[in-house]
PDB file of N, CA and C in Angstrom:
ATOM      1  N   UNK A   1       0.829  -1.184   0.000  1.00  0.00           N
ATOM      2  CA  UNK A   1       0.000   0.000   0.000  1.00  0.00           C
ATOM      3  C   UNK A   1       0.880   1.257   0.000  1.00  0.00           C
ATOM      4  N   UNK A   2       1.968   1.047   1.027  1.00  0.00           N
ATOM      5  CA  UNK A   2       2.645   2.366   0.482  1.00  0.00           C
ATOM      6  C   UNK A   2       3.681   2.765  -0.871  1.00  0.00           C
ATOM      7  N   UNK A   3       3.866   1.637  -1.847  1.00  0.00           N
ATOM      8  CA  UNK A   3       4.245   1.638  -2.827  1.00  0.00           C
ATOM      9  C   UNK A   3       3.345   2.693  -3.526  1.00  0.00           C
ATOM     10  N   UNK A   4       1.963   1.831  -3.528  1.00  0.00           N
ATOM     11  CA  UNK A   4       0.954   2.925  -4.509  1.00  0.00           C
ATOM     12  C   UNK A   4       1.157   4.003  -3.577  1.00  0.00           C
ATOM     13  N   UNK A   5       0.811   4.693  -2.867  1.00  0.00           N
ATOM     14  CA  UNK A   5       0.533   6.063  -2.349  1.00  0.00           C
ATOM     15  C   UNK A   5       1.944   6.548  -2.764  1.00  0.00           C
ATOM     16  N   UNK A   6       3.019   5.826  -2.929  1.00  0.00           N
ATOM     17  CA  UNK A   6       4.661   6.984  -3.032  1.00  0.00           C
ATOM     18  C   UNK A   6       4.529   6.857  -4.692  1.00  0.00           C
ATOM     19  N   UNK A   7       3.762   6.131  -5.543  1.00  0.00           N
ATOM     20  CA  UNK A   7       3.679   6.249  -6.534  1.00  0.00           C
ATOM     21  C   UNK A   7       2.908   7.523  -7.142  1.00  0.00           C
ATOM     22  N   UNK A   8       1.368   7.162  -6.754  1.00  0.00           N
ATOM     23  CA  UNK A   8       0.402   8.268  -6.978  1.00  0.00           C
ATOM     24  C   UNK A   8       1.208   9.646  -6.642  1.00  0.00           C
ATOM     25  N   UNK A   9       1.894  10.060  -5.381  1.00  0.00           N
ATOM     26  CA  UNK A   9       2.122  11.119  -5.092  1.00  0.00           C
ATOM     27  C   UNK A   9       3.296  11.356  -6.312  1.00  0.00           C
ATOM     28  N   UNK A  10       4.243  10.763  -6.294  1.00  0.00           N
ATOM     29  CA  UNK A  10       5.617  11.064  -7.760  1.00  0.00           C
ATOM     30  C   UNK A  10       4.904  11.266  -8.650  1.00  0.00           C
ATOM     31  N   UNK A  11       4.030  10.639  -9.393  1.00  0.00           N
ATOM     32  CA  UNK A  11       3.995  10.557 -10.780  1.00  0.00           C
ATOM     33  C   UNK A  11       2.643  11.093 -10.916  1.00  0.00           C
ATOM     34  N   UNK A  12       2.050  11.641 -10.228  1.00  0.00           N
ATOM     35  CA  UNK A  12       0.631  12.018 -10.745  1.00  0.00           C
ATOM     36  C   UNK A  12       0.386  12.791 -11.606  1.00  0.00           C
ATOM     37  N   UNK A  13       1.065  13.557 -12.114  1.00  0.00           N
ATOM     38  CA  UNK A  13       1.079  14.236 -13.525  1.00  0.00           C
ATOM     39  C   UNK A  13       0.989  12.965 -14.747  1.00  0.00           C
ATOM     40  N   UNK A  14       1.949  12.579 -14.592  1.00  0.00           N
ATOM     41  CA  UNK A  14       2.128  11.128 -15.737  1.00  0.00           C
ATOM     42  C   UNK A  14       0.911  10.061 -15.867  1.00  0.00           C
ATOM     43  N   UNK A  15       0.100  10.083 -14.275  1.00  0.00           N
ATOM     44  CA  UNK A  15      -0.728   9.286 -14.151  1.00  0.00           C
ATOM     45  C   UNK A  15      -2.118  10.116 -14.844  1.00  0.00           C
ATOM     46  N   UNK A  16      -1.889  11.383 -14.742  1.00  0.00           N
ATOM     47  CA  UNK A  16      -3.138  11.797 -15.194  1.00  0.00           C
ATOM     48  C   UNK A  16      -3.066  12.241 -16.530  1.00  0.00           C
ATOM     49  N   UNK A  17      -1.588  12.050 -17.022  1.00  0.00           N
ATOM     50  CA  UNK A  17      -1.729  12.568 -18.748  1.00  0.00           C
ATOM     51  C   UNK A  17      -2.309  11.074 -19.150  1.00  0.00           C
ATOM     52  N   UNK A  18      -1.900  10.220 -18.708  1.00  0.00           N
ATOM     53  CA  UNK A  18      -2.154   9.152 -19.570  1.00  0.00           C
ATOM     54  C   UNK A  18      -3.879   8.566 -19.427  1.00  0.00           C
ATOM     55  N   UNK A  19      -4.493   8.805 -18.630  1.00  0.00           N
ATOM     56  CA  UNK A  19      -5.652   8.751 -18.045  1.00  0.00           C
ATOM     57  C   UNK A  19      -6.798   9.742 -19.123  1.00  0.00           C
ATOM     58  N   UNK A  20      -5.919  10.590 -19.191  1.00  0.00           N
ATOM     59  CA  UNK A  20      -6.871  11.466 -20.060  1.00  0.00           C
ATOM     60  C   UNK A  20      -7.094  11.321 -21.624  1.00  0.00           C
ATOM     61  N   UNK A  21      -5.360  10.576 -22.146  1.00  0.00           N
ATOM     62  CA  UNK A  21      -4.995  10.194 -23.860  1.00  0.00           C
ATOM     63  C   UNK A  21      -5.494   9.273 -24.054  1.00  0.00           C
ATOM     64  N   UNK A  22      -5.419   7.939 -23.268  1.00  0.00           N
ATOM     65  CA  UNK A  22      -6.065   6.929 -23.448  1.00  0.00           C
ATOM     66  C   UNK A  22      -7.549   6.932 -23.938  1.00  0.00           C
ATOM     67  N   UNK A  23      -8.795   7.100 -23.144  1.00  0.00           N
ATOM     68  CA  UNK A  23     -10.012   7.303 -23.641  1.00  0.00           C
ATOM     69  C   UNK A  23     -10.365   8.393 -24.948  1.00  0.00           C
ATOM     70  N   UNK A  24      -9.477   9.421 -24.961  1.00  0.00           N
ATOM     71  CA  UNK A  24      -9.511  10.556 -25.910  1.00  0.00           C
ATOM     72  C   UNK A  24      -9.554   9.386 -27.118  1.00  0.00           C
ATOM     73  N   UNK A  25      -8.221   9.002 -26.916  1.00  0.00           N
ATOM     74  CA  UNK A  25      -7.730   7.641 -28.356  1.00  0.00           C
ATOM     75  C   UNK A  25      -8.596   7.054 -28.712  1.00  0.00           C
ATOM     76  N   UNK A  26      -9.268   6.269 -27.323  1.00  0.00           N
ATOM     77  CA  UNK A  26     -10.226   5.066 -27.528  1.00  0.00           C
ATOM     78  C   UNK A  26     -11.275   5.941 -28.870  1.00  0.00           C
ATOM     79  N   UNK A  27     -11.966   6.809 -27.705  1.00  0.00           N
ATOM     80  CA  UNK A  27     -13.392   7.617 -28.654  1.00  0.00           C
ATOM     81  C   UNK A  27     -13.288   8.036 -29.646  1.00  0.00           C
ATOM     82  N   UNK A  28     -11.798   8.169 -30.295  1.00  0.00           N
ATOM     83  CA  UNK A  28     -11.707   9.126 -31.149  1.00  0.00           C
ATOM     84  C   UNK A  28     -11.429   7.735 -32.422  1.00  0.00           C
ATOM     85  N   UNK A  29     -11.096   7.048 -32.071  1.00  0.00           N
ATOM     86  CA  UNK A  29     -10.846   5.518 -33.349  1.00  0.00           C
ATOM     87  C   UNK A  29     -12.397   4.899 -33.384  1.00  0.00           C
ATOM     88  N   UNK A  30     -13.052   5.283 -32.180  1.00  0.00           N
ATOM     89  CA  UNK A  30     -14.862   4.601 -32.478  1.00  0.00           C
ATOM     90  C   UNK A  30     -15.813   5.565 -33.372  1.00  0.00           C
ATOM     91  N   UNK A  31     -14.518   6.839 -33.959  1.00  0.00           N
ATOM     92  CA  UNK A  31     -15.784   7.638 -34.137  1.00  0.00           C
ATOM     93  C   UNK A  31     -15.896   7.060 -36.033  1.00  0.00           C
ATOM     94  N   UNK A  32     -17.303   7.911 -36.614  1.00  0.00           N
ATOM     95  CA  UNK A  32     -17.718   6.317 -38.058  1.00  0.00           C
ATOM     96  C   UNK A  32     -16.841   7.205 -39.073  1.00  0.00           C
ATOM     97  N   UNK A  33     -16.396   8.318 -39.186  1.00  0.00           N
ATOM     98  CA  UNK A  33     -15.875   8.798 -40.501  1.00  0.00           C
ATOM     99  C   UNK A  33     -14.436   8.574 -40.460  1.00  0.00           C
ATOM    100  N   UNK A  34     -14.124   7.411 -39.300  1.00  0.00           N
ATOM    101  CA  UNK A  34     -12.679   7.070 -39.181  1.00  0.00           C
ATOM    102  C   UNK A  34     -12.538   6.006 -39.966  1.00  0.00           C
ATOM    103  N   UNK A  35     -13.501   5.634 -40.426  1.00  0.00           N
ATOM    104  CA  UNK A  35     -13.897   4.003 -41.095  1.00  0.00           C
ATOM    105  C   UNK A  35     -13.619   2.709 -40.104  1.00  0.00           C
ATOM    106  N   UNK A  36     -13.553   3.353 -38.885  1.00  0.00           N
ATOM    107  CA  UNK A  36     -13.707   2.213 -38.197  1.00  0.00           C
ATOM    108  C   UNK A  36     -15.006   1.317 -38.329  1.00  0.00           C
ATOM    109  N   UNK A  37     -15.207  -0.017 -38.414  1.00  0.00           N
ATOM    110  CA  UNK A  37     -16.261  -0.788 -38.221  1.00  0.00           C
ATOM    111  C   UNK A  37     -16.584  -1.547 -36.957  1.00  0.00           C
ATOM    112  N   UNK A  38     -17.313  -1.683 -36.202  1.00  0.00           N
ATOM    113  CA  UNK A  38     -17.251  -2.207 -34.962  1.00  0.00           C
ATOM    114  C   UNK A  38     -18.450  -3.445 -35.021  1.00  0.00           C
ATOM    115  N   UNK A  39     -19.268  -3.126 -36.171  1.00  0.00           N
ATOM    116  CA  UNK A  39     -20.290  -4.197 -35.624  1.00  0.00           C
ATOM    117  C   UNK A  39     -20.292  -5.691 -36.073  1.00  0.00           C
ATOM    118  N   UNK A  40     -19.088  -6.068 -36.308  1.00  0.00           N
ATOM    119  CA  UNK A  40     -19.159  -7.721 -37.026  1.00  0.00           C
ATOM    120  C   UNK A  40     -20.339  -7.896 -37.658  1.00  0.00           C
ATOM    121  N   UNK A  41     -20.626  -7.256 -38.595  1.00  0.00           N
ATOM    122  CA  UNK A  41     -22.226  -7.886 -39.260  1.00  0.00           C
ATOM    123  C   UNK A  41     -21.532  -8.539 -40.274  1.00  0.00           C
ATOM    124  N   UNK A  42     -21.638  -9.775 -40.134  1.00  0.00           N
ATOM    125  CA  UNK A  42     -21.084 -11.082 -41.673  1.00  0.00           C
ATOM    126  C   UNK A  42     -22.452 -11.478 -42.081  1.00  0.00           C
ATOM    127  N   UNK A  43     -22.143 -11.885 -43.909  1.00  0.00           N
ATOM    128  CA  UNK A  43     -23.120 -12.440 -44.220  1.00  0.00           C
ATOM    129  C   UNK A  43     -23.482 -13.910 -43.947  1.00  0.00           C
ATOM    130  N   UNK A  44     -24.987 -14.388 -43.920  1.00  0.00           N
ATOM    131  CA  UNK A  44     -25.106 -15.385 -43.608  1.00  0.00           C
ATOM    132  C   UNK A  44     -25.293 -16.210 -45.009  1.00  0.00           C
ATOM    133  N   UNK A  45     -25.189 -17.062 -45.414  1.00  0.00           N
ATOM    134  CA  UNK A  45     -25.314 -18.204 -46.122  1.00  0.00           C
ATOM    135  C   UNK A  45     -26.374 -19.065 -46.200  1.00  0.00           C
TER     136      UNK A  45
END
């Protein structure tokens, strides 16, 4: 436990840039004019 707390306190800048890029990334590759496709629709046979 005091690992994390001497962590959180050092790096919390680092912890919160990455906290914030991550989901930005995520939402921003789900969005549709990225041509991402997400819905597995295959044809059936």
């Amino acid at each position: 436990m005091h690992q994390l707390a001497f962590v959180l306190e050092t790096q919390m800048p680092l912890i919160q840039d990455k906290l914030m890029f991550w989901p930005t990334m995520t939402f921003c590759l789900r969005v549709a004019h990225f041509g991402v496709d997400f819905t597995f629709k295959f044809l059936q046979r």
